[in-house]
Protein backbone atom coordinates (compact mmCIF):
# COMPACT_ATOMS: atom_id res chain seq x y z
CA UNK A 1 13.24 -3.71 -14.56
CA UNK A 2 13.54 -5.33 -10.91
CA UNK A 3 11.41 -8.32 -10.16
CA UNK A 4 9.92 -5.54 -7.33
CA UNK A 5 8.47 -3.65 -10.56
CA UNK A 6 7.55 -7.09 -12.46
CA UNK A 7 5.42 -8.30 -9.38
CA UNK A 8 1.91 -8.50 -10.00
CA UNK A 9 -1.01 -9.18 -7.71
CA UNK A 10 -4.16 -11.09 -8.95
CA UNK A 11 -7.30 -10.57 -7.60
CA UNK A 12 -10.12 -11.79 -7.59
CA UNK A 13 -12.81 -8.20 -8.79
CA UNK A 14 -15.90 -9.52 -7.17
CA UNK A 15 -13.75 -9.00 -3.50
CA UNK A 16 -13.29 -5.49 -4.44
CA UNK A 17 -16.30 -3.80 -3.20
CA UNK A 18 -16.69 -5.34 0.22
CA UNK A 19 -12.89 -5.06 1.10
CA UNK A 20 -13.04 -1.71 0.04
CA UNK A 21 -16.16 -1.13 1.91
CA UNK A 22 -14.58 -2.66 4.90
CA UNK A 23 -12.01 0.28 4.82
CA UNK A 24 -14.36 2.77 4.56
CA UNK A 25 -13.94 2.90 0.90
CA UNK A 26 -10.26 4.96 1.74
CA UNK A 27 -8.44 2.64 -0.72
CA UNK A 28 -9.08 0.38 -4.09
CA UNK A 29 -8.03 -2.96 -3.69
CA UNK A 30 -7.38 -5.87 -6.07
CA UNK A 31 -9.32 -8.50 -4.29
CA UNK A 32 -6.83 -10.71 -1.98
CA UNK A 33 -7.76 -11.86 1.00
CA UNK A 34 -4.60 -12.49 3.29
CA UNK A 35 -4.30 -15.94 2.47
CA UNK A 36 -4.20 -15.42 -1.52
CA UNK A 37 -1.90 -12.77 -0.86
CA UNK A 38 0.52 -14.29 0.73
CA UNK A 39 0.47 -17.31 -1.63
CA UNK A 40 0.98 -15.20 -4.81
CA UNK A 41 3.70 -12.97 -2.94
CA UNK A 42 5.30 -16.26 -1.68
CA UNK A 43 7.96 -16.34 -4.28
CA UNK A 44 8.90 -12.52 -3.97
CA UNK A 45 9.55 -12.80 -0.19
CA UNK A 46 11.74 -15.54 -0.58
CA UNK A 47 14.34 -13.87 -3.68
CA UNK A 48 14.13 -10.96 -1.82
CA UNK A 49 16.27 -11.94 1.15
CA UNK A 50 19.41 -12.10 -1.37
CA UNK A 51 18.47 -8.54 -2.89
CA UNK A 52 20.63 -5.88 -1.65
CA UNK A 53 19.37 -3.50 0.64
CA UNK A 54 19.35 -0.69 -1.20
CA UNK A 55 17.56 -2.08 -4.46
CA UNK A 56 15.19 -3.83 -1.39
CA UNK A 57 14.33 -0.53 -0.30
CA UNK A 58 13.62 0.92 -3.18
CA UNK A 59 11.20 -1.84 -4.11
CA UNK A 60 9.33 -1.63 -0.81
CA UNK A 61 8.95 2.17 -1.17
CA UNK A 62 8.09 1.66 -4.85
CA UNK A 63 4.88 -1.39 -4.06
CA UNK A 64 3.92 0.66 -1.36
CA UNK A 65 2.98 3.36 -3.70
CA UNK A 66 0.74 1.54 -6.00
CA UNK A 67 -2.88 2.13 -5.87
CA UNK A 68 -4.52 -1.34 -4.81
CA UNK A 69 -4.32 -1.29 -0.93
CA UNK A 70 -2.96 -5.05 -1.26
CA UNK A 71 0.52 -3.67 -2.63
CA UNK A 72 1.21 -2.06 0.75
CA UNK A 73 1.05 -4.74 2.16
CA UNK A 74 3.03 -6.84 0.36
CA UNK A 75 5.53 -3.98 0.95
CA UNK A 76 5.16 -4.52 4.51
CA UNK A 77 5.75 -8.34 4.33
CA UNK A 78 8.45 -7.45 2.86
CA UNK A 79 9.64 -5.42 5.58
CA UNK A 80 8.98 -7.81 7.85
CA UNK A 81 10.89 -10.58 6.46
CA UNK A 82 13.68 -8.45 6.02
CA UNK A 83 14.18 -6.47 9.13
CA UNK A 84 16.74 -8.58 10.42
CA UNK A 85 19.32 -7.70 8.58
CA UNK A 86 18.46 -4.00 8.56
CA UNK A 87 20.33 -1.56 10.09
CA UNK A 88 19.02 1.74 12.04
CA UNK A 89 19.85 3.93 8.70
CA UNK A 90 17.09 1.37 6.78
CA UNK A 91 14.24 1.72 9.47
CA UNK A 92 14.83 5.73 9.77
CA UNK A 93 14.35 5.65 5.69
CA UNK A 94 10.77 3.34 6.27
CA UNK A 95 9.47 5.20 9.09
CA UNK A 96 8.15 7.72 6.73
CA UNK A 97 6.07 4.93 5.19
CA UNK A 98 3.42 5.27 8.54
CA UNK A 99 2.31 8.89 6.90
CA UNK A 100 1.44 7.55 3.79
CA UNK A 101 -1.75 6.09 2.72
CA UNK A 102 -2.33 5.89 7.07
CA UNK A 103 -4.75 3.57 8.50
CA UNK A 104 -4.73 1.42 11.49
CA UNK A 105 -4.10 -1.51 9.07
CA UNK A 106 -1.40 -0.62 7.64
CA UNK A 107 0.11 1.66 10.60
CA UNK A 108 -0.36 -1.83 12.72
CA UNK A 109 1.26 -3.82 10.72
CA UNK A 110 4.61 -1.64 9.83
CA UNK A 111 4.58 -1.31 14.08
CA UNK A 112 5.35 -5.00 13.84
CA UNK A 113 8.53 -4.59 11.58
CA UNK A 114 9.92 -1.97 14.03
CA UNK A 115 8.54 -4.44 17.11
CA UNK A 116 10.59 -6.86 15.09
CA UNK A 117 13.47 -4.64 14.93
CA UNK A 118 14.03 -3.60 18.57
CA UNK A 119 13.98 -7.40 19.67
CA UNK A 120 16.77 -8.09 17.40
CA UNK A 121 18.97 -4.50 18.30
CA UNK A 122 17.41 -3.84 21.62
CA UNK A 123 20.71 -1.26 21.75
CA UNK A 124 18.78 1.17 19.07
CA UNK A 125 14.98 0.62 21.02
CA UNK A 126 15.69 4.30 22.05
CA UNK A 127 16.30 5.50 18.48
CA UNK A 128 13.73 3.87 17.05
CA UNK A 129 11.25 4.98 19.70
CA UNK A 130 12.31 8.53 18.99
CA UNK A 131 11.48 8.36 15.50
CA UNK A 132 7.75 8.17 16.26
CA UNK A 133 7.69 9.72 19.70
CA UNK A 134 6.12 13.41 20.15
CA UNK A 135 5.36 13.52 16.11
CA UNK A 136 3.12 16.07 14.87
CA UNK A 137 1.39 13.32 13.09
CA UNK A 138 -0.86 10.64 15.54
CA UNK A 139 -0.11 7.43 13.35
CA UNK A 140 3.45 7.69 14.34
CA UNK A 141 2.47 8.33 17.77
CA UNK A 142 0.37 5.40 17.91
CA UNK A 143 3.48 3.20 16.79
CA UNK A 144 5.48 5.24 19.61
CA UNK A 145 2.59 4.07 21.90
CA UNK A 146 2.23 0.14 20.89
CA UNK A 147 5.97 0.25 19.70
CA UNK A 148 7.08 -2.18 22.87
CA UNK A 149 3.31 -4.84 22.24
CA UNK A 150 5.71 -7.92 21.79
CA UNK A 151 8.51 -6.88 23.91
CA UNK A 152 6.92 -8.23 27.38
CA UNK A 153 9.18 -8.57 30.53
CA UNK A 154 11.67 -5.83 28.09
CA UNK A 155 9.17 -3.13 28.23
CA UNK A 156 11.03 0.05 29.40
CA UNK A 157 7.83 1.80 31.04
CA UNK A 158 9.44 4.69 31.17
CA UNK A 159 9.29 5.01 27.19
CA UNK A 160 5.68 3.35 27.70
CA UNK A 161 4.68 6.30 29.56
CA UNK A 162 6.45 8.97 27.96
CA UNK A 163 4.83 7.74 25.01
CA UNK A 164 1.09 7.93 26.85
CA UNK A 165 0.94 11.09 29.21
CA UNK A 166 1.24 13.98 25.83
CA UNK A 167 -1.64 12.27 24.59
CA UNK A 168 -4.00 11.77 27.79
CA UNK A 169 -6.38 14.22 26.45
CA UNK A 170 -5.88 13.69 22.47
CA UNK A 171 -9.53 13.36 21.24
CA UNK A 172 -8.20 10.40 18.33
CA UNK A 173 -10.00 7.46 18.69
CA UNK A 174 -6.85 5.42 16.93
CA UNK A 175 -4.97 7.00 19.80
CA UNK A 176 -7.29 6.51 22.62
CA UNK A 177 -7.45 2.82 21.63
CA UNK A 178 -3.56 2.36 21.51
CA UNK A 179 -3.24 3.86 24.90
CA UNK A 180 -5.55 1.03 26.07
CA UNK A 181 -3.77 -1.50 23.85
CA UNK A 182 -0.77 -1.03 25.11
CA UNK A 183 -1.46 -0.67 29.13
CA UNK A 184 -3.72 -4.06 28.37
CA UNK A 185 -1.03 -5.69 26.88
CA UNK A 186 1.61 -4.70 29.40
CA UNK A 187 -0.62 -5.99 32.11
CA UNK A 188 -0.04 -9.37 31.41
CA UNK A 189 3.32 -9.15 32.20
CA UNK A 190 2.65 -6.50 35.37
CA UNK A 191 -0.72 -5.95 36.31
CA UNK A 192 0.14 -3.74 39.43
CA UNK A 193 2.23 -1.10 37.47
CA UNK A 194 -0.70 -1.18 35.26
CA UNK A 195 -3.38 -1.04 37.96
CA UNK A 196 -1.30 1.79 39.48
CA UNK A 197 -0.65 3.83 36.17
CA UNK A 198 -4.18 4.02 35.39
CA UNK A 199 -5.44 5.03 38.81
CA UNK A 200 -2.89 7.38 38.80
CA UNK A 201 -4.05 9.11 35.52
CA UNK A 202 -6.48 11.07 34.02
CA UNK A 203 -7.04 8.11 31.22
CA UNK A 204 -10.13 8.65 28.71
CA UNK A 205 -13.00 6.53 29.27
CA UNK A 206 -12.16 4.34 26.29
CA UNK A 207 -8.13 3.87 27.54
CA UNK A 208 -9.59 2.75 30.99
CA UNK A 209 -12.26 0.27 29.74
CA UNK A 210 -9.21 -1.38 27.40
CA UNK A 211 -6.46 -0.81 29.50
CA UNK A 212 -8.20 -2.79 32.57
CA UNK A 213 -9.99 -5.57 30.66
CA UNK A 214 -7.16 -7.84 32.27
CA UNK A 215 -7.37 -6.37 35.55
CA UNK A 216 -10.99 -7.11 36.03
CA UNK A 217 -10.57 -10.53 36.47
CA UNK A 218 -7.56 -10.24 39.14
């Protein structure tokens, strides 16, 4: 037994409801807020930066099956503090993790592992963008959207927009929002290529009041 299968969460059961409430009731959880969490999953994080990657993998993949929502994300820290010395092979292998149990909180926060990734190999940002890119499924083509959030004066916009323009008339709120996300973000860096994207567009309602919050104030 690997110290992935021996880890154990703690919760705290009178959390339970309301988190799970919070979530629409979509998942049981064992009653961590982030904090907690991260203090009882301390330990794990840390050992598991010597683990090989293959018996790492297979312990990420393994938490982020258990029921209690919590385990995904200590999956996802995992990933996270990891990433680095992934290869392309190990984030092909977790990409499949943004179809299972889906929600924006989980989908979000596996986007930042792959964020993570492309900063340190900007040579694979291509590969990994195609991974998620033009999928059937609209949680990987949110990641495709926000994919380049932290990589600022990096972000190809050419990606950025091949990412947006199939979607322009998806009616998915989660994608709607991203599109906005990610032209809102990007407009810190270049608010006229934003400015001109979006008046050059047939953008949703909800894209344009997200995407220009920035611009307003110009």
């Amino acid at each position: 037994m690997t110290m992935f299968d021996q880890f154990q969460l703690n919760g705290d059961s009178a959390l339970r409801a309301p988190m799970a409430h919070y979530m629409r009731n979509q998942f049981t959880f064992a009653g961590l807020k982030t904090p907690e969490r991260k203090l009882q999953s301390k330990a794990l994080i840390k050992r598991s930066k010597k683990v090989a990657i293959p018996e790492l993998l297979t312990g990420i993949e393994a938490l982020y099956q258990r029921s209690e929502r919590e385990y995904q994300y200590v999956a996802i820290d995992l990933i996270v503090a990891n990433v680095k010395r992934m290869s392309f092979t190990e984030i092909q292998q977790l990409a499949k993790l943004v179809t299972q149990k889906s929600w924006w909180d989980s989908v979000d926060a596996l986007r930042k592992g792959f964020g993570d990734y492309i900063r340190v190999h900007p040579d694979d940002k291509s590969n990994v963008f195609n991974l998620f890119n033009g999928n059937d499924n609209f949680w990987m083509r949110r990641v495709a959207i926000t994919l380049q959030l932290m990589e600022k004066d990096r972000t190809d916009t050419r990606m950025l927009t091949e990412a947006i323009l199939p979607d322009l008339e998806t009616d998915e709120f989660f994608i709607q929002k991203a599109i906005g996300w990610a032209l809102r973000n990007y407009s810190k860096i270049d608010s006229r290529w934003v400015a001109h994207f979006i008046a050059s567009h047939d953008l949703s309602r909800l894209a344009i009041s997200e995407g220009s919050k920035y611009l307003k104030s110009d």
